[in-house]
Protein backbone atom coordinates (compact mmCIF):
# COMPACT_ATOMS: atom_id res chain seq x y z
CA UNK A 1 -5.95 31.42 26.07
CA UNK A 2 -8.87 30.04 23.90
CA UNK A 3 -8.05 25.65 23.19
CA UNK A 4 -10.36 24.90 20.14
CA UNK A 5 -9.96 21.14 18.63
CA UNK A 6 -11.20 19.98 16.31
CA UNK A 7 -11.06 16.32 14.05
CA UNK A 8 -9.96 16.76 10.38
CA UNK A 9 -10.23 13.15 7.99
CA UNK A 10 -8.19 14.51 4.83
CA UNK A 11 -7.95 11.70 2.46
CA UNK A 12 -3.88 10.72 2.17
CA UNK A 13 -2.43 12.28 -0.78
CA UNK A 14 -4.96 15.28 -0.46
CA UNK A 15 -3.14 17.08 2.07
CA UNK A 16 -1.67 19.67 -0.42
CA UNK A 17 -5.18 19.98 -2.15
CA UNK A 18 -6.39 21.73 0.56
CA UNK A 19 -3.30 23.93 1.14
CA UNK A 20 -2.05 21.62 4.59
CA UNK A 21 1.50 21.40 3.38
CA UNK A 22 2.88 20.89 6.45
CA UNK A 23 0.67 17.99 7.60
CA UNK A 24 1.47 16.83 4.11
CA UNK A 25 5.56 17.43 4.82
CA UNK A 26 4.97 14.87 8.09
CA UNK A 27 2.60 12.53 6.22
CA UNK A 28 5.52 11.96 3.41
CA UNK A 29 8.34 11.95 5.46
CA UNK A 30 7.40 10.15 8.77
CA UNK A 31 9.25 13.37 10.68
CA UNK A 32 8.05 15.75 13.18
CA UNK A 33 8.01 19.66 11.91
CA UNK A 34 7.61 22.57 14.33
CA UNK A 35 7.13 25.80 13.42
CA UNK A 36 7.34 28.52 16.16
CA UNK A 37 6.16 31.41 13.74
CA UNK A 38 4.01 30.11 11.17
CA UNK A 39 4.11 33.83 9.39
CA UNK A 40 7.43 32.98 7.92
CA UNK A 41 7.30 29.47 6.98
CA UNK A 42 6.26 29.32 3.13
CA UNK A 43 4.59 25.78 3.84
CA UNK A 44 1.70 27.54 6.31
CA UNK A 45 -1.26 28.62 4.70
CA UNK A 46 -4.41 30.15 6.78
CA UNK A 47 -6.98 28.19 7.24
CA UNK A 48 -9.96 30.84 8.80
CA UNK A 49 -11.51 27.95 10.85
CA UNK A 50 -8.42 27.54 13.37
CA UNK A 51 -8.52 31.28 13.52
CA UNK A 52 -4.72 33.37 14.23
CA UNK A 53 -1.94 30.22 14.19
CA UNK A 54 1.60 31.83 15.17
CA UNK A 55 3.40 28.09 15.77
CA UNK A 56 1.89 24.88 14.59
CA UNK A 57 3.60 21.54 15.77
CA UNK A 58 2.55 18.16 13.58
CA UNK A 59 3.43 14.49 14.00
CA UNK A 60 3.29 11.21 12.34
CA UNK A 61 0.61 8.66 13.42
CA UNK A 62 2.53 5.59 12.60
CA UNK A 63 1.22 2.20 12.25
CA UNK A 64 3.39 -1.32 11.44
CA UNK A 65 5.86 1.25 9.62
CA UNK A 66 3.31 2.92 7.33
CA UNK A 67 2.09 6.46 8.29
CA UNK A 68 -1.63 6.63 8.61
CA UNK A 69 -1.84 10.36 9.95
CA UNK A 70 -1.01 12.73 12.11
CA UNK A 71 -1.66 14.85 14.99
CA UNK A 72 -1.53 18.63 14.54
CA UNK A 73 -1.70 21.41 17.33
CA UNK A 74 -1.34 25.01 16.71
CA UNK A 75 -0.88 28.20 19.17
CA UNK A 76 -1.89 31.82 18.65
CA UNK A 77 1.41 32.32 19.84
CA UNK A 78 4.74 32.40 18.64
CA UNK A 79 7.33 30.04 20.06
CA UNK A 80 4.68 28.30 21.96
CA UNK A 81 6.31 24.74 21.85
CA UNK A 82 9.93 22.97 22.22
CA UNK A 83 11.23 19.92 22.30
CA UNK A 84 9.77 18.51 24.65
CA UNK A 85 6.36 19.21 23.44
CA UNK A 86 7.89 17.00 20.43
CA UNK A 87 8.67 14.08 22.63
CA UNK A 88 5.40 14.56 24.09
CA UNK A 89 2.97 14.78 20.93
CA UNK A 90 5.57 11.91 19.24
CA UNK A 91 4.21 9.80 22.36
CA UNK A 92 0.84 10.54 22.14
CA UNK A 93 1.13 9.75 18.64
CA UNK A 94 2.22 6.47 19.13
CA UNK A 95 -0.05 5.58 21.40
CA UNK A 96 -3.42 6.60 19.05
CA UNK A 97 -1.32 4.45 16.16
CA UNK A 98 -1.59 1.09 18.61
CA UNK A 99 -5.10 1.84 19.50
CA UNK A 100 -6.62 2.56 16.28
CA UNK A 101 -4.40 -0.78 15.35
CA UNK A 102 -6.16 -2.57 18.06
CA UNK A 103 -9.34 -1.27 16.81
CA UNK A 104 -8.45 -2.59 13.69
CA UNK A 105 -7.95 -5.90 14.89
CA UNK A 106 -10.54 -6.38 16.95
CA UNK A 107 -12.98 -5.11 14.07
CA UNK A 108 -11.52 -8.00 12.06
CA UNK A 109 -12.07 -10.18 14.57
CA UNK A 110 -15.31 -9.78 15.47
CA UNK A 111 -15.99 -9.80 11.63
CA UNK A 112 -14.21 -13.56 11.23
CA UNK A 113 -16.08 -14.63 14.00
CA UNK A 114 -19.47 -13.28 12.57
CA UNK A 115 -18.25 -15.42 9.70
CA UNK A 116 -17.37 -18.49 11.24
CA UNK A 117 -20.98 -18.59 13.05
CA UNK A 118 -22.53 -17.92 9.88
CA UNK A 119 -20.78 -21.19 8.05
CA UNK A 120 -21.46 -22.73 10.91
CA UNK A 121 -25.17 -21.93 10.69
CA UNK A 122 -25.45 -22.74 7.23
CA UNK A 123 -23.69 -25.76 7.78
CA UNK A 124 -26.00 -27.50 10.29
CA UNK A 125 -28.87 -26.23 7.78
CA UNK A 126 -27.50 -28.02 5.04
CA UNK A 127 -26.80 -31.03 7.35
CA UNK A 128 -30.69 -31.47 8.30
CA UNK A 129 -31.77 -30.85 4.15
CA UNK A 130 -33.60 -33.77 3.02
CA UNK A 131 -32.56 -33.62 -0.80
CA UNK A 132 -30.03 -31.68 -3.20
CA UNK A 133 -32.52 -29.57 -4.18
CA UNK A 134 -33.12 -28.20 -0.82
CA UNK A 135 -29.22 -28.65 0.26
CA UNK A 136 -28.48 -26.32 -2.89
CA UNK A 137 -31.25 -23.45 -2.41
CA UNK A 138 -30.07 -23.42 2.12
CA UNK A 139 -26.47 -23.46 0.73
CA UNK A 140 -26.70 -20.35 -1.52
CA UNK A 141 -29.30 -18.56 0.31
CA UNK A 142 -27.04 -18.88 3.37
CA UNK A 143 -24.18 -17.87 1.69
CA UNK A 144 -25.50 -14.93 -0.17
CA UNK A 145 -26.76 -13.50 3.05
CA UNK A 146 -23.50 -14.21 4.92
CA UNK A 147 -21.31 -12.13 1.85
CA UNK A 148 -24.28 -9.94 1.54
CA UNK A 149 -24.53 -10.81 -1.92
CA UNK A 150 -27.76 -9.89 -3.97
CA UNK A 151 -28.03 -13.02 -5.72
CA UNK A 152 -26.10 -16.24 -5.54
CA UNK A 153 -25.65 -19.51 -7.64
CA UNK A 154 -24.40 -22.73 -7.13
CA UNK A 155 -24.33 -25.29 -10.06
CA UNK A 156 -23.73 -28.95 -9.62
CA UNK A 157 -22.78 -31.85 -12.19
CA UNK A 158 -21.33 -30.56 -14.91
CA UNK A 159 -20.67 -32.35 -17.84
CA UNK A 160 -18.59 -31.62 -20.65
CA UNK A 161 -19.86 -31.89 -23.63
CA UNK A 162 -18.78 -30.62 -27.53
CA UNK A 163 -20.94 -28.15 -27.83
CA UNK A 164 -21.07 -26.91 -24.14
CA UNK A 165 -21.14 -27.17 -20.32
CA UNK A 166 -24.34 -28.98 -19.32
CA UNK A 167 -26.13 -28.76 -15.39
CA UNK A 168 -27.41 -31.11 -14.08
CA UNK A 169 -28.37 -29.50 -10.94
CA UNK A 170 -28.89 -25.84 -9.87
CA UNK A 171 -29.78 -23.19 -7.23
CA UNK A 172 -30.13 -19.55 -7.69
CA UNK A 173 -31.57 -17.39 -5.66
CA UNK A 174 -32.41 -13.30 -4.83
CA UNK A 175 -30.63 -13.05 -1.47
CA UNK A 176 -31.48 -9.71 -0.67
């Protein structure tokens, strides 16, 4: 027996686009679905790159309640899984939803703490500025790079006035 795997990314809600009907059943309904002869389920459609499927089992990739995928393994043989192969991809499924959720996390924490050194940064520049000017142009410079913005403002002392809003002091600058 030949094992090929391979990594699909099919954009949610595209499933049925590209004729995956059953990994589109799973992704809706959060619920296992296995097929031990593929032939005469009217949800199974040939795809030529994962060659002669007889049984195809798919699961939900669950994350915090919301499905974000799932796992999909398919036999040139009829019959090929039970049960227990259920409980068994179901597990393995929940086990790639908490670590691509840990991934997550720790990709948003490493990002907050990229920000936090950055304010900080900008911070003790501003700190050792000698005059607004200067306080204004390390302020917006800083914080342009930081949100990777291609040009930043900051405007100070506005006045309001009847025939408009009047600065009295202003940076702007090309971050990039």
């Amino acid at each position: 027996m030949t094992m090929v795997m391979q990594t699909r990314t099919i954009p949610a809600g595209q499933f049925k686009a590209r004729c995956l009907a059953l990994l589109d059943d799973v992704a809706q309904t959060g619920r296992p679905i296995l097929v031990n002869d593929v032939l005469g389920d009217p949800r199974f459609t040939t795809v030529p790159e994962l060659g002669s499927t007889r049984s195809e089992l798919v699961v939900p990739i669950e994350v915090k309640g919301s499905i974000i995928g799932v796992l999909d393994v398919h036999s040139n043989r009829p019959s090929a899984y039970d049960q227990t192969d259920v409980l068994l991809l179901q597990s393995l499924a929940s086990q790639a939803g908490v670590a691509i959720e840990n991934a997550r996390l720790f990709t948003d924490a490493e990002r907050t703490a990229w920000r936090e050194q950055a304010a900080r940064e900008i911070i003790a520049r501003v700190q050792t500025a000698t005059d607004v000017e200067q306080i204004l142009q390390v302020a917006v410079r800083g914080l342009g790079q930081a949100l990777s913005a291609p040009r930043a403002a900051v405007q100070l002392g506005v006045q309001e006035s009847s025939a408009a809003r009047e600065p009295r002091q202003r940076a702007k600058t090309d971050t990039g």
